[in-house]
N, C-alpha and C. Protein backbone atom coordinates (compact mmCIF):
# COMPACT_ATOMS: atom_id res chain seq x y z
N UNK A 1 138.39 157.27 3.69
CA UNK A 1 139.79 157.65 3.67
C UNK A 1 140.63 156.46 4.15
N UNK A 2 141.79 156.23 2.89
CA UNK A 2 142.49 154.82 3.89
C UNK A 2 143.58 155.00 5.02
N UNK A 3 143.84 156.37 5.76
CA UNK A 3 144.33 156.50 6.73
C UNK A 3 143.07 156.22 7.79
N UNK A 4 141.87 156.62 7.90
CA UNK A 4 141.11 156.15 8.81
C UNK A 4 140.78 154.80 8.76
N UNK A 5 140.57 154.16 7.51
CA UNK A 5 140.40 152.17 7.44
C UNK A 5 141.71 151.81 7.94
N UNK A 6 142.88 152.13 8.01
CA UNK A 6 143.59 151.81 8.77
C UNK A 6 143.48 151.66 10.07
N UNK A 7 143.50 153.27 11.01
CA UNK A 7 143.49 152.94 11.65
C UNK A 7 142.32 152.38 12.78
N UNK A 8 141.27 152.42 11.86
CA UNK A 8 140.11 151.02 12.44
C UNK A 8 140.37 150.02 12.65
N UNK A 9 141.20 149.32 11.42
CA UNK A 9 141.43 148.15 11.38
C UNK A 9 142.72 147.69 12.45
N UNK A 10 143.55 148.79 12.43
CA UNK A 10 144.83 148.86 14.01
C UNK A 10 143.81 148.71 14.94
N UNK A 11 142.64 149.27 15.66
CA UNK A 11 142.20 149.30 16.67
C UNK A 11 141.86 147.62 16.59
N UNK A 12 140.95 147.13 15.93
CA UNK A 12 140.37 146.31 15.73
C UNK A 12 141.39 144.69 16.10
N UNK A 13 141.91 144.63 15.40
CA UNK A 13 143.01 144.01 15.86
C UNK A 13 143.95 143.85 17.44
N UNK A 14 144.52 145.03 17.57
CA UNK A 14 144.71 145.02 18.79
C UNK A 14 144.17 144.67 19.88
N UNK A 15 142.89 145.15 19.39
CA UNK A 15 142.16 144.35 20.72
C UNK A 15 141.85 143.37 20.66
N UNK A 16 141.55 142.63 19.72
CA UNK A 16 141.59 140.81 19.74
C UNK A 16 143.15 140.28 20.40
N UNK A 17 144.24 140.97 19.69
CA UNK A 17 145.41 140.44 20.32
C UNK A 17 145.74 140.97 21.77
N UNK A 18 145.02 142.26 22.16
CA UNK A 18 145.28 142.18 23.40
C UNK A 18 144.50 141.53 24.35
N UNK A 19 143.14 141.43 24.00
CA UNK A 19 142.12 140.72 25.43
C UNK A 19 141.90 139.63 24.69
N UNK A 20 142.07 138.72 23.98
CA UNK A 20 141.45 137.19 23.74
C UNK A 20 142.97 136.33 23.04
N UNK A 21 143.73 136.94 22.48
CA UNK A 21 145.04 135.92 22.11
C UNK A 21 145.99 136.39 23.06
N UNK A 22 146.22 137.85 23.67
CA UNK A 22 147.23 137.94 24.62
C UNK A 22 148.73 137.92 24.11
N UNK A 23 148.70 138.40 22.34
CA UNK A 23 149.84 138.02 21.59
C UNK A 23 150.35 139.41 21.72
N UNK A 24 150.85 140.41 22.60
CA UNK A 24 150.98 141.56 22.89
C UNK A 24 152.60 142.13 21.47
N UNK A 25 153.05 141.16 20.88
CA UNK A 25 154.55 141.46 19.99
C UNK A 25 153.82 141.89 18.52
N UNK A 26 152.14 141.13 18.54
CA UNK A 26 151.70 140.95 17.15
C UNK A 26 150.92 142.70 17.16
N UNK A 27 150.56 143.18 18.92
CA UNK A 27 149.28 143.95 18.39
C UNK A 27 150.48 145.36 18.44
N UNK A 28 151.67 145.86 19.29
CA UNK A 28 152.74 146.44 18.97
C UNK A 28 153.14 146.42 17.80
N UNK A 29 153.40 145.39 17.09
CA UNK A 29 153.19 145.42 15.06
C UNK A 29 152.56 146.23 14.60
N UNK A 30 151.15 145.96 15.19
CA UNK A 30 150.14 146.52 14.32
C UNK A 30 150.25 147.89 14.60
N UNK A 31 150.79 148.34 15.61
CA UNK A 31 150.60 150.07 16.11
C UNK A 31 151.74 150.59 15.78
N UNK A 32 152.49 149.80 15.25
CA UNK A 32 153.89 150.36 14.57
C UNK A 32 154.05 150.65 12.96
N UNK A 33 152.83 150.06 12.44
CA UNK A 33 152.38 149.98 11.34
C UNK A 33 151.28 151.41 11.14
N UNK A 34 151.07 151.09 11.91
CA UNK A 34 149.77 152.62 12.09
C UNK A 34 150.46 153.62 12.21
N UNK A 35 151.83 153.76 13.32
CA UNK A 35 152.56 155.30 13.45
C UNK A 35 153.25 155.20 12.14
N UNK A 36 153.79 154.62 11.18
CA UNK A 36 154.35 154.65 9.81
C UNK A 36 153.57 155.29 8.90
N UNK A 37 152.23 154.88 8.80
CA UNK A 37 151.38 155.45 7.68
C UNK A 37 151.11 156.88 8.61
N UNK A 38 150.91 157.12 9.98
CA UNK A 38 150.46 158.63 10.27
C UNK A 38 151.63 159.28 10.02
N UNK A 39 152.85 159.15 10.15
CA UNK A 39 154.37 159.58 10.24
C UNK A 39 154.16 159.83 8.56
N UNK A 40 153.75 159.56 7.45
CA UNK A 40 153.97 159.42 5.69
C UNK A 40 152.73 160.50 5.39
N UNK A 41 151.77 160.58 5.98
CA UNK A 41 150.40 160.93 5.50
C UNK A 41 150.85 162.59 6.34
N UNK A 42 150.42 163.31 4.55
CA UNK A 42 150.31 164.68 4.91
C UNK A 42 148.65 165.60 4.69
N UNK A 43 148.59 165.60 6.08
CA UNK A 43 147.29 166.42 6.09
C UNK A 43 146.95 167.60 5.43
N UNK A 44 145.84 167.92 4.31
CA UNK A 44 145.82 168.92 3.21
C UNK A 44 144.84 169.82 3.67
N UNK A 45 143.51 169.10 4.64
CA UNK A 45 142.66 170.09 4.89
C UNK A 45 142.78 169.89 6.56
N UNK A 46 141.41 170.41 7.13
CA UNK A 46 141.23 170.22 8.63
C UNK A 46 140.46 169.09 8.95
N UNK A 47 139.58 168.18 7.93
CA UNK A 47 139.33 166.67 8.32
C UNK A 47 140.04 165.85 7.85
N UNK A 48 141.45 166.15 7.15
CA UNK A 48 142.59 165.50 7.20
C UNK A 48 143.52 165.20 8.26
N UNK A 49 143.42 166.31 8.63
CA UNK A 49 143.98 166.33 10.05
C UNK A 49 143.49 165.82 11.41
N UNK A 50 141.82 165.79 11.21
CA UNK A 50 141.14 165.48 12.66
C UNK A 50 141.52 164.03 12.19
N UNK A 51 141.78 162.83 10.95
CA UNK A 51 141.65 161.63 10.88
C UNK A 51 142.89 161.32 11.72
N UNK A 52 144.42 162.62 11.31
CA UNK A 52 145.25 162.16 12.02
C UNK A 52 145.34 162.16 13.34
N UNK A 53 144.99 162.77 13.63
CA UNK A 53 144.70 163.38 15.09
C UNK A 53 143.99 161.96 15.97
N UNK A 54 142.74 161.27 15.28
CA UNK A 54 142.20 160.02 15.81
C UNK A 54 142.85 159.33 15.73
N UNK A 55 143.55 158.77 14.98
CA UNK A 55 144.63 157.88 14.96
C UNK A 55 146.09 158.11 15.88
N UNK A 56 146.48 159.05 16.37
CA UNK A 56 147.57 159.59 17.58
C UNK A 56 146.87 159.17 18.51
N UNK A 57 145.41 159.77 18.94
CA UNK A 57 145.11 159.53 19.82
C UNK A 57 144.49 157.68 19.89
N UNK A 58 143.94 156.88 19.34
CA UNK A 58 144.14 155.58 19.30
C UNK A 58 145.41 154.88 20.07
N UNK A 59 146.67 155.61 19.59
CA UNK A 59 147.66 154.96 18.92
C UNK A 59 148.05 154.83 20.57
N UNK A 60 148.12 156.02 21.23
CA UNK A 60 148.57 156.18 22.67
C UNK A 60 147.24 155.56 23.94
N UNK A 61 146.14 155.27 23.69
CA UNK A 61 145.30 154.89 24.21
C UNK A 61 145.81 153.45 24.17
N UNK A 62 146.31 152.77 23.08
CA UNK A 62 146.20 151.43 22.94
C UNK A 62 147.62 151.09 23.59
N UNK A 63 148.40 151.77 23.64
CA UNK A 63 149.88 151.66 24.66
C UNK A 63 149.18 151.89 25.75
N UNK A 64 148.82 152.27 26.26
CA UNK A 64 148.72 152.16 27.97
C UNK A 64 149.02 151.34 28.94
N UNK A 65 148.13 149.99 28.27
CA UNK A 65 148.65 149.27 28.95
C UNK A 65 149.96 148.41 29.55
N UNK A 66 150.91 148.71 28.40
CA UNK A 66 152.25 148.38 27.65
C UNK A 66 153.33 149.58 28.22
N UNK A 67 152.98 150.28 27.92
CA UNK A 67 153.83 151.50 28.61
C UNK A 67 153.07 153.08 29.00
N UNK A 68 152.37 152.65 30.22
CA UNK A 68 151.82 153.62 30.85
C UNK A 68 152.07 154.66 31.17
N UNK A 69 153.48 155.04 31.37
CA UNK A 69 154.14 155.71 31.86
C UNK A 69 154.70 156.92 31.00
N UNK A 70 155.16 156.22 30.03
CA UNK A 70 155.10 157.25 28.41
C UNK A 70 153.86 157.88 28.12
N UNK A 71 152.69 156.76 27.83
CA UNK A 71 151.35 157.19 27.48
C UNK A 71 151.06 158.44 28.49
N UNK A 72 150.94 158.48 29.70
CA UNK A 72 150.72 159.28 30.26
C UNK A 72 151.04 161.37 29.84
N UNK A 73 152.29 161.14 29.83
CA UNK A 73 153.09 162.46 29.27
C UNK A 73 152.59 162.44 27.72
N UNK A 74 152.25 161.62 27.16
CA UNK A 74 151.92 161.61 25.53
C UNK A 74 150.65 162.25 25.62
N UNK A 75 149.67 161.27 26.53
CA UNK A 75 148.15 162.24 26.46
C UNK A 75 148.45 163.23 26.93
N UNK A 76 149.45 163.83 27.87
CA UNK A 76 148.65 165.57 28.02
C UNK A 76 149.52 166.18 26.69
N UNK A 77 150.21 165.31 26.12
CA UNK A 77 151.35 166.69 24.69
C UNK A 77 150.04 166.56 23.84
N UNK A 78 148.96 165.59 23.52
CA UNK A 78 148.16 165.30 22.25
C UNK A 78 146.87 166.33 22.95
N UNK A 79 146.58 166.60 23.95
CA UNK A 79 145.71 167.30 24.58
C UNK A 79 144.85 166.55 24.99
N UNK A 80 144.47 165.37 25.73
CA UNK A 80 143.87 164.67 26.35
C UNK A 80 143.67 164.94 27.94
N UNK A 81 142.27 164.68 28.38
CA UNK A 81 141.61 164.87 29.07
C UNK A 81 142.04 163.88 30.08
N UNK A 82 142.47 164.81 31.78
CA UNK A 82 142.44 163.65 32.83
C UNK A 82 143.79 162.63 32.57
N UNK A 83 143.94 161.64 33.33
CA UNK A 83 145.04 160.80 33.42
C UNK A 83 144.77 159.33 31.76
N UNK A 84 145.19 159.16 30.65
CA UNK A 84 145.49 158.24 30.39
C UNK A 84 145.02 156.96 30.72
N UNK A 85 145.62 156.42 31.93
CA UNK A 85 145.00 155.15 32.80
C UNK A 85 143.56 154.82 32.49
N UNK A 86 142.90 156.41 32.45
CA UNK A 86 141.35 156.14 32.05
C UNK A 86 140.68 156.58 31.42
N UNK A 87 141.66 156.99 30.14
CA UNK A 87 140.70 157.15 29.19
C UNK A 87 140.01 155.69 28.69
N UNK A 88 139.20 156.07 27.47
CA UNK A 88 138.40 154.61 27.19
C UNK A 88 139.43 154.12 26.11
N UNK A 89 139.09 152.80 26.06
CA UNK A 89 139.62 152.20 24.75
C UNK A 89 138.96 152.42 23.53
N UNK A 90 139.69 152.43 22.57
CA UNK A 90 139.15 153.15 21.13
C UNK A 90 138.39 152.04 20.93
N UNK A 91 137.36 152.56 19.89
CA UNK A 91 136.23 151.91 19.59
C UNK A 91 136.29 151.49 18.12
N UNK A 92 136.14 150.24 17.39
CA UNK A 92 136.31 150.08 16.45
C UNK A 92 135.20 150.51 15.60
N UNK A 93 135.15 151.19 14.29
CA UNK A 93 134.05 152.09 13.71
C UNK A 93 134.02 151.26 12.57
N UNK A 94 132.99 150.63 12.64
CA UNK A 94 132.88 149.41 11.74
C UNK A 94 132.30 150.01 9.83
N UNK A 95 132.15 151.11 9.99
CA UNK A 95 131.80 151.83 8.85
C UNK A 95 133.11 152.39 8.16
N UNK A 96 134.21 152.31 8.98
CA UNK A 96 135.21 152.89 8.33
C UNK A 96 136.05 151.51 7.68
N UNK A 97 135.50 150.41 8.07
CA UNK A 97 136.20 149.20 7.71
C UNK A 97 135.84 148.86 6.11
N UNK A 98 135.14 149.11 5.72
CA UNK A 98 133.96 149.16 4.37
C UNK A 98 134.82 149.59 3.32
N UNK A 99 135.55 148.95 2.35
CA UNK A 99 136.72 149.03 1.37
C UNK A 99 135.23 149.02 -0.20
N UNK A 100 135.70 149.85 -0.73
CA UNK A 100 135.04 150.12 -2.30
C UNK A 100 135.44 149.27 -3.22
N UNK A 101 137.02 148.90 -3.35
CA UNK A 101 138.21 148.23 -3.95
C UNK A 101 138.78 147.13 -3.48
N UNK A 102 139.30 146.53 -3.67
CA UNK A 102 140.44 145.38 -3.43
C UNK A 102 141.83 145.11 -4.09
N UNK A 103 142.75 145.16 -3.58
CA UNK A 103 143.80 144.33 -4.41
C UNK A 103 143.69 142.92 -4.31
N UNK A 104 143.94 142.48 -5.69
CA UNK A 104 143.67 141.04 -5.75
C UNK A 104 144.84 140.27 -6.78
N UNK A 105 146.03 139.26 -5.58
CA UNK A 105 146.64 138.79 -7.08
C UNK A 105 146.32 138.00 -7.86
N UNK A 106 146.99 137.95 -8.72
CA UNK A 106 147.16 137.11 -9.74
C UNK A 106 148.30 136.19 -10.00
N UNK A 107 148.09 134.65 -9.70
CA UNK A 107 149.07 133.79 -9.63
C UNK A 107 148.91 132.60 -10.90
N UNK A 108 149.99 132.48 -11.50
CA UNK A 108 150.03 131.36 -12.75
C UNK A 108 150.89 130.21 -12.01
N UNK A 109 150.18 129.06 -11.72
CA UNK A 109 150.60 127.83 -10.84
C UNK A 109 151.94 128.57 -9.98
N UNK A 110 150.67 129.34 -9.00
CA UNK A 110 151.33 129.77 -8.00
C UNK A 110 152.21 130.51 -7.52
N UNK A 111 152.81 130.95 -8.52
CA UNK A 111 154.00 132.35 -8.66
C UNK A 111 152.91 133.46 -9.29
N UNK A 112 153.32 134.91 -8.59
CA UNK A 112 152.86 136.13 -8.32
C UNK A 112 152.93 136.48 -9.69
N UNK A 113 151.96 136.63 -10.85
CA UNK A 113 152.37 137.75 -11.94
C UNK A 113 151.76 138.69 -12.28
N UNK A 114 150.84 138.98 -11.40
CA UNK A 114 150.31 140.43 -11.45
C UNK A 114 149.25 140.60 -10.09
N UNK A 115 149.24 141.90 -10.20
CA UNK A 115 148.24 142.58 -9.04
C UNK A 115 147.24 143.32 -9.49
N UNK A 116 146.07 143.43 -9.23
CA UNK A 116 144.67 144.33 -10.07
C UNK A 116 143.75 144.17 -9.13
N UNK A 117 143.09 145.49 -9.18
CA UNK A 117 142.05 146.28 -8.55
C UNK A 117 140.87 145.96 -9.17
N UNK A 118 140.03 145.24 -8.19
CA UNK A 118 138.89 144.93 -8.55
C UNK A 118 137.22 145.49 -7.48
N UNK A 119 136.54 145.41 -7.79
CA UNK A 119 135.34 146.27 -6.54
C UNK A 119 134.92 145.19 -5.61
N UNK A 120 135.16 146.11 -4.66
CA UNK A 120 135.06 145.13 -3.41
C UNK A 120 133.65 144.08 -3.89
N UNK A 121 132.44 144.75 -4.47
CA UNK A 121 131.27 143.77 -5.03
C UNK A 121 131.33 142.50 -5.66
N UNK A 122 132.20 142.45 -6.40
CA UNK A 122 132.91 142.05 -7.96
C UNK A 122 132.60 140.84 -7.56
N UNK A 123 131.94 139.93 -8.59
CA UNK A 123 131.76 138.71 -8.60
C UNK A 123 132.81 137.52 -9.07
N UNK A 124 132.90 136.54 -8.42
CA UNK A 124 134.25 135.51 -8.91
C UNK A 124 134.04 135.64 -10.27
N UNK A 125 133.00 135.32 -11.50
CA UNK A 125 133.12 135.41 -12.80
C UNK A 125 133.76 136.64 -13.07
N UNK A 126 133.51 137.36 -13.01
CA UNK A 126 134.06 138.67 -13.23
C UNK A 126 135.68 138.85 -12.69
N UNK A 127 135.72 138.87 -11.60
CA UNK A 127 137.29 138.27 -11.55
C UNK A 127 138.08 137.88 -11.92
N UNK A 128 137.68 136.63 -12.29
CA UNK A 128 138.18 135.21 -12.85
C UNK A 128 138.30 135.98 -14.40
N UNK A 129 137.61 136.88 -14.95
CA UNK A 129 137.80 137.27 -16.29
C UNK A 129 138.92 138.17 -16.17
N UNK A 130 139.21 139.35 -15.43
CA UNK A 130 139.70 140.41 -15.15
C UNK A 130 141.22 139.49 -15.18
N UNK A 131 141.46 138.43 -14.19
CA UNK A 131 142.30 138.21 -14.19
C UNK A 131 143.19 137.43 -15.12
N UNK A 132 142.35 136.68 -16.02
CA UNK A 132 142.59 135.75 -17.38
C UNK A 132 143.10 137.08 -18.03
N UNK A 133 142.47 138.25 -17.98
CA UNK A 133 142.93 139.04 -19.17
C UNK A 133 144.37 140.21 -18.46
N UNK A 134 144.98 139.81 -17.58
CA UNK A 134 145.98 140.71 -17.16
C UNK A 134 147.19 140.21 -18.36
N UNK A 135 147.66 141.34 -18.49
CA UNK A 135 148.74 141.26 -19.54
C UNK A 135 149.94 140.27 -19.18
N UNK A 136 150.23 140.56 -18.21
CA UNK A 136 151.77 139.41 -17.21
C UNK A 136 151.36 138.16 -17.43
N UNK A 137 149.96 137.80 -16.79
CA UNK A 137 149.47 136.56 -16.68
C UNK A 137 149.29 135.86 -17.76
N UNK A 138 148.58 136.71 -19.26
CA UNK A 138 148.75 136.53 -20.18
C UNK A 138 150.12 135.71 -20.96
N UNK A 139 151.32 136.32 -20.88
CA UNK A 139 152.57 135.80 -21.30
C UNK A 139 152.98 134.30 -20.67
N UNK A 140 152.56 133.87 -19.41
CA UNK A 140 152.92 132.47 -19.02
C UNK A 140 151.60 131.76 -19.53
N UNK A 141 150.20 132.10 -19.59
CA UNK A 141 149.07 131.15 -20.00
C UNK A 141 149.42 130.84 -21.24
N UNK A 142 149.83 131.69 -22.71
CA UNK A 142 149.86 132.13 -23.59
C UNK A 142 150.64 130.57 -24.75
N UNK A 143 149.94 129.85 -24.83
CA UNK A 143 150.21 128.40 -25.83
C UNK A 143 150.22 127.18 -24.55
N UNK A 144 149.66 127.38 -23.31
CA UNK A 144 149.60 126.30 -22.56
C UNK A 144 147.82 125.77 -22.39
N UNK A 145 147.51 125.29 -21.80
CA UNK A 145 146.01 124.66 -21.28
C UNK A 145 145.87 124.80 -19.96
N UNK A 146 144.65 125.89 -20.19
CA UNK A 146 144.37 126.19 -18.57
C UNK A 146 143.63 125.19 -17.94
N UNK A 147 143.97 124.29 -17.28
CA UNK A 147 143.19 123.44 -16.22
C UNK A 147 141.94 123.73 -15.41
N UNK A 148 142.53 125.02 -14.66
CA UNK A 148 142.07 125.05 -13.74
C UNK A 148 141.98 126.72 -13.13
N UNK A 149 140.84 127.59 -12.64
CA UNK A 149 141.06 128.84 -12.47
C UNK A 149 140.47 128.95 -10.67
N UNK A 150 141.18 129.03 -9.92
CA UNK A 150 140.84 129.05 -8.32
C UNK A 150 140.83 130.88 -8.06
N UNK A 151 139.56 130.84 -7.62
CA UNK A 151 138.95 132.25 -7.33
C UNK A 151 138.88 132.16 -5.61
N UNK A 152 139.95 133.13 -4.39
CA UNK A 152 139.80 132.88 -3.70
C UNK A 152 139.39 134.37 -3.12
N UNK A 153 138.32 134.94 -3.11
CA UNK A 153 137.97 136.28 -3.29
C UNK A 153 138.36 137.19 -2.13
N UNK A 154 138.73 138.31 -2.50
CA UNK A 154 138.77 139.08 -1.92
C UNK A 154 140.33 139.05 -1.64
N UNK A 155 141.44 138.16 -2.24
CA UNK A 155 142.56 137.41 -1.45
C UNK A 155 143.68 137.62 -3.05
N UNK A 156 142.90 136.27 -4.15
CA UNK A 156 143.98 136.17 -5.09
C UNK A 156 143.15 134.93 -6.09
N UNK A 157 144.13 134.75 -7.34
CA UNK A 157 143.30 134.22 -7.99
C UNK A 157 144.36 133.44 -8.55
N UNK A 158 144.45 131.83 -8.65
CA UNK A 158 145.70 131.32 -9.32
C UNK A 158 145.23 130.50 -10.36
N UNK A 159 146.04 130.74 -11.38
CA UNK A 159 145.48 129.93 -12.57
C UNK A 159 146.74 129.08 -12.81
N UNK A 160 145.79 127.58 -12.74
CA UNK A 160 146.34 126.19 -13.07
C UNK A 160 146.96 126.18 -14.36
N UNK A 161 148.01 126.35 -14.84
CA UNK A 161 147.86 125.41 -16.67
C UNK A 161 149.35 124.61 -16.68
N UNK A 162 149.19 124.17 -17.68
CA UNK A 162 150.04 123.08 -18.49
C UNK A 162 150.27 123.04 -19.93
């Protein structure tokens, strides 16, 4: 579910920016980014809901340190156990990080002309084809000489021509 790869990837982060870069404006980003997608995402069943539910509770675990004082009154409204101060820090669930798909662009000497979904597996040849054959990309290659095709996987793919 990509509300839970989210908010893995919020945990995950944060805690690099909070205990090893100390960039505390970048990992507040990231948890502001996380209450946006839980704030959009409407829960349909009851493990729709427990994903949101992990992610609230993340979200206020990872403020603590930042604003304790809020967090506090937040864990007992979310139903949390004991004082805040000690609950544990969320744990990053490295199985939920595991993407099937990718977005991958597509750049013609370096300007954006298309975006396509490719499997997270997907080999640069295969890529590199997928993306030669996007229709957008098509119209600027289309009577020039491709030079050059840079496969930077998992990221974007820019094709050189002249």
């Amino acid at each position: 579910m990509a509300l839970r790869r989210k908010s893995h990837e919020t945990i995950a982060k944060v805690s690099v920016d909070m205990e090893r870069r100390q960039t505390f404006n970048t990992a507040i980003a990231a948890i502001m980014e996380l209450c946006n997608e839980l704030g959009r995402f409407s829960p349909a069943n009851e493990n729709a809901q427990a994903v949101v539910q992990e992610g609230i509770s993340a979200v206020v675990r990872m403020l603590v340190p930042i604003i304790p004082h809020a967090c506090h009154h937040l864990w007992k409204a979310i139903g949390g156990e004991g004082d805040a101060t000690y609950a544990p820090w969320p744990v990053t669930d490295e199985a939920a990080l595991v993407r099937d798909s990718l977005e991958i662009v597509v750049q013609v000497n370096g300007k954006v002309r298309a975006r396509m979904e490719v499997a997270a597996a997907a080999s640069k040849e295969s890529i590199e084809a997928s993306a030669l054959a996007q229709e957008n990309a098509q119209r600027f290659i289309e009577g020039k000489t491709v030079r050059k095709v840079i496969v930077v996987p998992g990221k974007l793919v820019n094709i050189v021509v002249t």
